[in-house]
C-alpha atoms as a PDB file:
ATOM      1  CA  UNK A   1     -27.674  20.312  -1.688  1.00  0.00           C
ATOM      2  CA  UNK A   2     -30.991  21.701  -3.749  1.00  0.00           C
ATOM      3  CA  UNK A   3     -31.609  20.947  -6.982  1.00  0.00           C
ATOM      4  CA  UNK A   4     -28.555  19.617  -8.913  1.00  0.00           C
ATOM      5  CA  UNK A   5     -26.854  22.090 -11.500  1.00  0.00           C
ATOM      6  CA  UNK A   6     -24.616  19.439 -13.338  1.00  0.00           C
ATOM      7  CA  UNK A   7     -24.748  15.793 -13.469  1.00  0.00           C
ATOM      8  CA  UNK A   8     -21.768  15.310 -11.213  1.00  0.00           C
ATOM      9  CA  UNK A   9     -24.385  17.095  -8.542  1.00  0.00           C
ATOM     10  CA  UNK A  10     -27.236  15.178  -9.644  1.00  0.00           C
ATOM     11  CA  UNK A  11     -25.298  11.597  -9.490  1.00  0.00           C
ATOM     12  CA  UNK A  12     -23.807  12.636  -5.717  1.00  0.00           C
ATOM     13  CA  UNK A  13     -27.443  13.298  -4.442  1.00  0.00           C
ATOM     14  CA  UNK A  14     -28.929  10.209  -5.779  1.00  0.00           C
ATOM     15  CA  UNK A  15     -25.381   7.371  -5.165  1.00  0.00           C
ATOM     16  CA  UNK A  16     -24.148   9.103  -2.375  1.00  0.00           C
ATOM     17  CA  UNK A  17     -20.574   8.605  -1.715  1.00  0.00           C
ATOM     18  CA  UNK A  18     -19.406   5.566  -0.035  1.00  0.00           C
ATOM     19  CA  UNK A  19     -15.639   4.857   0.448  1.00  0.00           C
ATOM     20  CA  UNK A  20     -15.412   1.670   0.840  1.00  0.00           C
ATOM     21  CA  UNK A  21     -16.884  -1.459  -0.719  1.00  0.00           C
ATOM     22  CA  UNK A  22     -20.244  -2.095  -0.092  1.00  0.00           C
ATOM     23  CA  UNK A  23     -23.215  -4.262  -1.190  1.00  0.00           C
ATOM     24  CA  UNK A  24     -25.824  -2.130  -3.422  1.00  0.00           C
ATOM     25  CA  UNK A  25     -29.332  -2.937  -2.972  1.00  0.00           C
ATOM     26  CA  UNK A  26     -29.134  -5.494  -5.236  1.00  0.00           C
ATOM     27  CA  UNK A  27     -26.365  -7.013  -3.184  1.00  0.00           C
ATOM     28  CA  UNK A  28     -23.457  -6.276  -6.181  1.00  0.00           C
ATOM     29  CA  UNK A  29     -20.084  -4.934  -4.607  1.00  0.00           C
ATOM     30  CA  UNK A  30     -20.139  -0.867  -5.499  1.00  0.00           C
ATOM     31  CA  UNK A  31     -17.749   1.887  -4.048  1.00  0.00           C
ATOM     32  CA  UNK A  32     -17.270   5.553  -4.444  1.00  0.00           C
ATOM     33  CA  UNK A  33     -20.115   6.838  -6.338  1.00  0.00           C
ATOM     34  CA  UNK A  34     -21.818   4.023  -7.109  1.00  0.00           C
ATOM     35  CA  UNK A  35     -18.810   2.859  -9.186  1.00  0.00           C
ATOM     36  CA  UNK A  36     -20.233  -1.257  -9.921  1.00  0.00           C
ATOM     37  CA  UNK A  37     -17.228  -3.457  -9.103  1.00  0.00           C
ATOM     38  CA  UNK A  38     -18.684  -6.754  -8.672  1.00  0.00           C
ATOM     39  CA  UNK A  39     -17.086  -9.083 -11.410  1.00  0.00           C
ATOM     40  CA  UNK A  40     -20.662 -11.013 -11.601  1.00  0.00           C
ATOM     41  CA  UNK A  41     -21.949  -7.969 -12.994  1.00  0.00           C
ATOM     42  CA  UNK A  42     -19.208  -7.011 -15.220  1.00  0.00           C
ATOM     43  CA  UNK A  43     -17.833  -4.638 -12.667  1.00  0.00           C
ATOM     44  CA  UNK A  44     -14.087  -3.853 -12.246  1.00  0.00           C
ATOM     45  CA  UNK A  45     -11.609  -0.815 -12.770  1.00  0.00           C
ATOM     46  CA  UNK A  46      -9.569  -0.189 -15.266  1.00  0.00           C
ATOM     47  CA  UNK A  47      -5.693  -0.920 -16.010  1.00  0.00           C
ATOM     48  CA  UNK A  48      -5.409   3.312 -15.967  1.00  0.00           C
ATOM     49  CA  UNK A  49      -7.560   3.212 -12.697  1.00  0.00           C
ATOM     50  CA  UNK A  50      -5.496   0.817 -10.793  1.00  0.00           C
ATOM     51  CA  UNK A  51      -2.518   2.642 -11.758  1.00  0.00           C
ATOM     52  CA  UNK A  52      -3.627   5.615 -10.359  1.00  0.00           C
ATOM     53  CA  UNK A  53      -4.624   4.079  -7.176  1.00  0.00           C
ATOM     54  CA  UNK A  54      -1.135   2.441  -6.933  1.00  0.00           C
ATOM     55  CA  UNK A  55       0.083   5.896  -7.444  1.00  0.00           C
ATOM     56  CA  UNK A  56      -1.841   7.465  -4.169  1.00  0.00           C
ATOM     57  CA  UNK A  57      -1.014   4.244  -2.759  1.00  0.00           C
ATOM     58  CA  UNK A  58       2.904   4.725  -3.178  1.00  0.00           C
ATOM     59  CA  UNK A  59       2.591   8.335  -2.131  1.00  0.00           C
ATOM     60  CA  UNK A  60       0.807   7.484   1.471  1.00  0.00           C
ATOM     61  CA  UNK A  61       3.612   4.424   2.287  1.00  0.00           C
ATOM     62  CA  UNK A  62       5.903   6.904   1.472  1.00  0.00           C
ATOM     63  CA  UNK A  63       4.639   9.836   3.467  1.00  0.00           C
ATOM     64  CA  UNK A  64       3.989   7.618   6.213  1.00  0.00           C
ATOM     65  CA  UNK A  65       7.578   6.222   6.247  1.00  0.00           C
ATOM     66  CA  UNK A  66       9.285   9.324   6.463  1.00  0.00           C
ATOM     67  CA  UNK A  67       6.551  10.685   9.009  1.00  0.00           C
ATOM     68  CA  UNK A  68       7.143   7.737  11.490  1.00  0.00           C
ATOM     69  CA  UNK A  69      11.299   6.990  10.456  1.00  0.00           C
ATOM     70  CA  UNK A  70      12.678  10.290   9.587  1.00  0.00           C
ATOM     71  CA  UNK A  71      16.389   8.808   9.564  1.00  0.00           C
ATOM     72  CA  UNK A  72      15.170   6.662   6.364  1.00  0.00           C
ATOM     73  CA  UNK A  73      15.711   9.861   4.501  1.00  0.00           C
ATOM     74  CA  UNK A  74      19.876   8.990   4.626  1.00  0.00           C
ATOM     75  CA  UNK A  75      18.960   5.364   3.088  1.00  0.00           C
ATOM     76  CA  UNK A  76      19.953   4.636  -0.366  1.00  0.00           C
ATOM     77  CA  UNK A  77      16.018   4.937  -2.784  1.00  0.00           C
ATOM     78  CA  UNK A  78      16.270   1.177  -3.433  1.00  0.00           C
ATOM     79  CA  UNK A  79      16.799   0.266   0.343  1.00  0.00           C
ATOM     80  CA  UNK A  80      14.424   2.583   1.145  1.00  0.00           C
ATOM     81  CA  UNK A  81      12.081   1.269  -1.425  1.00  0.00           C
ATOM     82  CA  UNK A  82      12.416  -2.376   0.987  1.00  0.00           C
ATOM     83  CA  UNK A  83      10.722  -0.108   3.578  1.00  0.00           C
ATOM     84  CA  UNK A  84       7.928   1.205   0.911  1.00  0.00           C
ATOM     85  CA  UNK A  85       7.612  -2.241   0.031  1.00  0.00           C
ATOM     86  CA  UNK A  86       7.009  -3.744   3.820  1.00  0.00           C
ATOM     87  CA  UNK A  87       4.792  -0.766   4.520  1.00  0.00           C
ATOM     88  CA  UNK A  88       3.016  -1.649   1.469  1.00  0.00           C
ATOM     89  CA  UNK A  89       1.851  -4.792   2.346  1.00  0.00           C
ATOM     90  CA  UNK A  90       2.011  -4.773   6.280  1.00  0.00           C
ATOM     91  CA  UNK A  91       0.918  -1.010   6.886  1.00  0.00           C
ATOM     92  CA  UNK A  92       3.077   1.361   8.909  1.00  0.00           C
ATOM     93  CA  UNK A  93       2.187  -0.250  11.921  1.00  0.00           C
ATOM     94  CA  UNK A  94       3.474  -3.684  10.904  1.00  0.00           C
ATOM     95  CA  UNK A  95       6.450  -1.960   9.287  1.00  0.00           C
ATOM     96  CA  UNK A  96       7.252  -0.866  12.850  1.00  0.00           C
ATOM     97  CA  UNK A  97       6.638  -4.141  14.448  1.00  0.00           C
ATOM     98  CA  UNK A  98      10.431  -4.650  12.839  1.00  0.00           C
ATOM     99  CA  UNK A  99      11.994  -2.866  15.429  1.00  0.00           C
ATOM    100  CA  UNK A 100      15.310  -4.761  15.652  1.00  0.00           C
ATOM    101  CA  UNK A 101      15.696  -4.841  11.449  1.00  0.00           C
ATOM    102  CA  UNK A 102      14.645  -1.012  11.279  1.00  0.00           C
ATOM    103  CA  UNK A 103      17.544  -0.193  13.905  1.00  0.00           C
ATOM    104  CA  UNK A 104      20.064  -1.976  11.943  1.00  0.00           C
ATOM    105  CA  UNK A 105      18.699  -0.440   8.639  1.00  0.00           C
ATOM    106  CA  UNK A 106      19.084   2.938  10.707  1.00  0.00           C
ATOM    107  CA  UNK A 107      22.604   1.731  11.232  1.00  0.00           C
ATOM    108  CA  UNK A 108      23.574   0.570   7.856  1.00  0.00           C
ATOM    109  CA  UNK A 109      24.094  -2.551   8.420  1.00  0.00           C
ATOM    110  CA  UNK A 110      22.000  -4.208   5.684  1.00  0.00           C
ATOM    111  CA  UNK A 111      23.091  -7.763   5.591  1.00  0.00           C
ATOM    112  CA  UNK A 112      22.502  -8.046   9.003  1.00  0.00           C
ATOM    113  CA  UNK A 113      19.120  -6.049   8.901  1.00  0.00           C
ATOM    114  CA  UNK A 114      18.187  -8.799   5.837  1.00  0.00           C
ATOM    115  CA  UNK A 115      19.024 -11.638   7.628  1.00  0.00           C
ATOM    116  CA  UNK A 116      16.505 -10.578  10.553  1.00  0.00           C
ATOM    117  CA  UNK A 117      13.747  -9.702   8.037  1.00  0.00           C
ATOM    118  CA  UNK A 118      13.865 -13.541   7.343  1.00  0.00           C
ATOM    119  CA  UNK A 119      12.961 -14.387  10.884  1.00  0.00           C
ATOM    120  CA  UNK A 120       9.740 -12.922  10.672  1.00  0.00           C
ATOM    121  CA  UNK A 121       6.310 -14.559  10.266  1.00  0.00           C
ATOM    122  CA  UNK A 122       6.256 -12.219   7.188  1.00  0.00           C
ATOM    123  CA  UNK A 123       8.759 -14.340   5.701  1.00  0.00           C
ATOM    124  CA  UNK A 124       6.749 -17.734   6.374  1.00  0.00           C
ATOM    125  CA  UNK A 125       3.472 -16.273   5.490  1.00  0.00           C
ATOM    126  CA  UNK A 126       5.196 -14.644   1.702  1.00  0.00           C
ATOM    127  CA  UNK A 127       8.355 -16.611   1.158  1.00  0.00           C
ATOM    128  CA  UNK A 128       8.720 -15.470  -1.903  1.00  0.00           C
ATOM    129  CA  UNK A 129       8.446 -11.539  -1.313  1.00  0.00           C
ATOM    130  CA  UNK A 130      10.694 -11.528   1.926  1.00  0.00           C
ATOM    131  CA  UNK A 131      13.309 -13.236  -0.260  1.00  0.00           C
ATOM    132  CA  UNK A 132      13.411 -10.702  -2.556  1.00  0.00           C
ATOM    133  CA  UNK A 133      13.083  -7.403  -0.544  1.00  0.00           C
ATOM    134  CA  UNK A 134      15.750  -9.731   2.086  1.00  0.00           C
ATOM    135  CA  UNK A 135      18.142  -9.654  -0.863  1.00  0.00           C
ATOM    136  CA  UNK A 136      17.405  -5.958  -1.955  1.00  0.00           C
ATOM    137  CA  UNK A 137      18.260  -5.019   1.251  1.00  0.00           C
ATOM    138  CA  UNK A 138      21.073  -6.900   2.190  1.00  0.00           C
ATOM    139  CA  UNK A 139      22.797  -6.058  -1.535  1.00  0.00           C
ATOM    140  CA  UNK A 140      21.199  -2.595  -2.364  1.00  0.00           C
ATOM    141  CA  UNK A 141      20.217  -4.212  -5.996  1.00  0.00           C
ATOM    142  CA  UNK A 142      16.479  -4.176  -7.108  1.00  0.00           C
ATOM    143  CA  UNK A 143      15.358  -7.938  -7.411  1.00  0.00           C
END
């Protein structure tokens, strides 16, 4: 890199960039470039921060939805948002583990796709979530 021109240069030369969490040599949880995020430190993000990880977040289950279920694009947004959801939590790959609810979501038949949703180990493991998205999908009403 040579000798740093602006402090953005200097602070990537001497932090590095690591993404992921990681213990600092002082053993506090850091990530990116050098960003402290240990809590015993006084470490965190911000609310602003968070929201625009969420955002990137969104726009990856999203992008991977459509890449891997291109029919989705003919669901209704707040269907289609149970998918987002799933993905979400599960990844794409768990998302596709619901092969018999995706092909009656694919179908349109949403009460039917619900009811399998709540068959899952999903549903034991986050009662409470499955539930919801269960009953988003089955009536096409946010919950």
């Amino acid at each position: 890199m040579g000798t740093p021109r602006t402090l953005l240069e200097q602070l990537l030369r001497d932090e590095g960039e690591v993404l992921h969490a990681y213990q600092d040599s002082r053993t506090f949880w850091t990530i990116g470039v050098g960003r402290l995020i240990d809590k015993r430190k006084g470490g965190g993000i911000s609310h602003d921060e968070a929201m625009h990880l969420l955002d990137n977040d969104i726009a990856k289950v999203r992008g991977a939805v459509m890449a891997r279920f291109p029919w989705a694009v003919d669901i209704d947004p707040v269907r289609l948002d149970v998918l987002h959801a799933m993905c979400f939590q599960m990844g794409i790959v768990g998302l596709a583990g619901f092969k018999t609810t995706l092909r009656m979501v694919e179908a349109g038949q949403y009460s039917a796709a619900a009811k399998q949703m709540l068959k899952s180990l999903w549903a034991k493991q986050t009662p409470e979530r499955a539930q919801r998205l269960a009953r988003q999908m089955e009536t096409g009403e946010r919950q």
